[in-house]
Protein backbone atom coordinates (compact mmCIF):
# COMPACT_ATOMS: atom_id res chain seq x y z
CA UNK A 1 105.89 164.17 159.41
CA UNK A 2 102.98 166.54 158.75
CA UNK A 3 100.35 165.42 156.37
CA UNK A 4 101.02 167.74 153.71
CA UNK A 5 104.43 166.29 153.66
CA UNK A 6 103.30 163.09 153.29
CA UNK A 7 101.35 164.36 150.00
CA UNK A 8 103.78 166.27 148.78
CA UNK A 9 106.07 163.16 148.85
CA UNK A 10 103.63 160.62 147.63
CA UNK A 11 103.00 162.49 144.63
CA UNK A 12 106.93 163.21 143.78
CA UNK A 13 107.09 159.18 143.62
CA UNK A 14 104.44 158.76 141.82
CA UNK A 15 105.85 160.96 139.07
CA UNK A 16 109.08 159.76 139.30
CA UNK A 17 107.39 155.87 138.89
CA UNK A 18 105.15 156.70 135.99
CA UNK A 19 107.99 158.38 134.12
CA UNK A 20 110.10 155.43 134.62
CA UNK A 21 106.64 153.46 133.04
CA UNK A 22 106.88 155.28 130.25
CA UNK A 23 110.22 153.87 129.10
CA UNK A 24 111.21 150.45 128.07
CA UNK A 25 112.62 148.36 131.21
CA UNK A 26 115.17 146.19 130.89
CA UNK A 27 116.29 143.66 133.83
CA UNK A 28 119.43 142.04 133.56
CA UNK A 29 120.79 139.64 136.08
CA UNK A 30 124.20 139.83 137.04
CA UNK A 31 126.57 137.27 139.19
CA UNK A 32 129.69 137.48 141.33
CA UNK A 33 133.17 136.40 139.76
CA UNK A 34 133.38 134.20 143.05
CA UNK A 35 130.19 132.37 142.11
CA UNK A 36 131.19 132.16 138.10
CA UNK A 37 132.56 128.99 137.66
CA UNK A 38 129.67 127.48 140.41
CA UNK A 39 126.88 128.89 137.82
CA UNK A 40 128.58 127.35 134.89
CA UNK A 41 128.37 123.55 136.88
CA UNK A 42 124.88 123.73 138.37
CA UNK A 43 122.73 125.85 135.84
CA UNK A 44 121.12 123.55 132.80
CA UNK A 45 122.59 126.19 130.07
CA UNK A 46 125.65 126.35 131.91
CA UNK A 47 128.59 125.19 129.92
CA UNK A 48 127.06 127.45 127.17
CA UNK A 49 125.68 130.69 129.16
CA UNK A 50 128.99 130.82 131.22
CA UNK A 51 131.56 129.99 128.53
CA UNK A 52 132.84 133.19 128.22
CA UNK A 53 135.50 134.72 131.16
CA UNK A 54 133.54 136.54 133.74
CA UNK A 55 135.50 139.76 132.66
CA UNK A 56 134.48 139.39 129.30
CA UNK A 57 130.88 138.84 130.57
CA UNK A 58 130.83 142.20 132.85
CA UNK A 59 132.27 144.16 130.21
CA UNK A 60 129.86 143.24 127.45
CA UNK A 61 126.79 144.00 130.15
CA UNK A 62 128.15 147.06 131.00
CA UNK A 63 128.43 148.04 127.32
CA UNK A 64 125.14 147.07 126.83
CA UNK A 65 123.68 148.47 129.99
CA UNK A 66 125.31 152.13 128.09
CA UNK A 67 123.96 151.40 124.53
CA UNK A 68 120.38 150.78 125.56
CA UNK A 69 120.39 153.66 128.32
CA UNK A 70 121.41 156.15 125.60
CA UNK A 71 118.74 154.62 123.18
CA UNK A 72 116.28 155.29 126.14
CA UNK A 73 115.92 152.14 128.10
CA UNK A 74 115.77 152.04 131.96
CA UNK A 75 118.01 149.27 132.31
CA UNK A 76 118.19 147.55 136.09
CA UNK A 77 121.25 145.28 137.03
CA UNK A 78 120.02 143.02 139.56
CA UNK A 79 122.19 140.65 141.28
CA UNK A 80 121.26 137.11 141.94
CA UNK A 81 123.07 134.51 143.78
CA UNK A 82 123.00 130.54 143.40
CA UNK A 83 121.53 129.38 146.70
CA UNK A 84 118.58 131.98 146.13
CA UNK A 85 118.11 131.89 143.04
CA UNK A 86 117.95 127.57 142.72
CA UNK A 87 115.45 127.66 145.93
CA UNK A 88 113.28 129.67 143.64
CA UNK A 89 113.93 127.73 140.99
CA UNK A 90 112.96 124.41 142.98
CA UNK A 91 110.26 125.99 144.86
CA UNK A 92 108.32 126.95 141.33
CA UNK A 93 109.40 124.32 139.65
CA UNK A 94 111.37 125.86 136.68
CA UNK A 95 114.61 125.02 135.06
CA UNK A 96 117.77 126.42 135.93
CA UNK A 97 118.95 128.54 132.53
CA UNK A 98 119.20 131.98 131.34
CA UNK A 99 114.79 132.70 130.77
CA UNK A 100 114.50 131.35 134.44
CA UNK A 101 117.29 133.76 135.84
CA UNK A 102 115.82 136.70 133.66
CA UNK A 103 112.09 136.02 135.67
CA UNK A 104 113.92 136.00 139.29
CA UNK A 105 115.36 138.75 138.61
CA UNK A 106 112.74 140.53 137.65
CA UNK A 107 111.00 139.48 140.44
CA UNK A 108 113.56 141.09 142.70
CA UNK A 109 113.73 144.40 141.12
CA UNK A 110 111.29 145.98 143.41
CA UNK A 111 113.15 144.94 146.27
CA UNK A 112 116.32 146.16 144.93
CA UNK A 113 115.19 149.21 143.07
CA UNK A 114 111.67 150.26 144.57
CA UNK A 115 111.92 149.48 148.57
């Protein structure tokens, strides 16, 4: 690739990053349906976090994922999974409920979203 080329496309992703800056960010994480009833036995907010049906779960994040887009939000789905996610968890010494899963997921939003 020539070097102009390389400028050309360093610049369009920088735009493209500082106008996603310039919006509020929101990270959710997001599980499998296989791994549902496995989240509600080993996380510490379990029995209340993962009450609800999965379905019921996906639906309400998807309808929330749409209300905060249109209010202008970039809004980032990230999914986590158990063994990952409580290695982290163990590693830095953190609990297992829904503020802990919020922060690894955020953490993995460049490497989902910006890679």
């Amino acid at each position: 690739m020539r070097s102009e080329d390389l400028i050309e496309l360093a610049k369009s992703r920088y735009s493209w990053f500082m106008s996603i800056l310039q919006k509020p960010q929101i990270v959710i994480a997001t599980y499998t349906e296989s791994e549902w009833d496995h989240w509600r036995s080993l996380m510490s907010d379990g029995p209340d976090f993962f009450a609800t049906p999965f379905k019921d779960w996906e639906n309400r994040c998807n309808e929330m994922r749409e209300e905060k887009t249109r209010l202008g939000y970039n809004v980032y789905m990230v999914p986590i999974t158990i063994s990952e996610f409580v290695q982290w968890a163990k590693r830095n010494d953190r609990t297992t409920d829904v503020k802990a899963r919020a922060e690894y997921a955020g953490l993995n939003l460049g490497q989902l979203y910006f890679n």
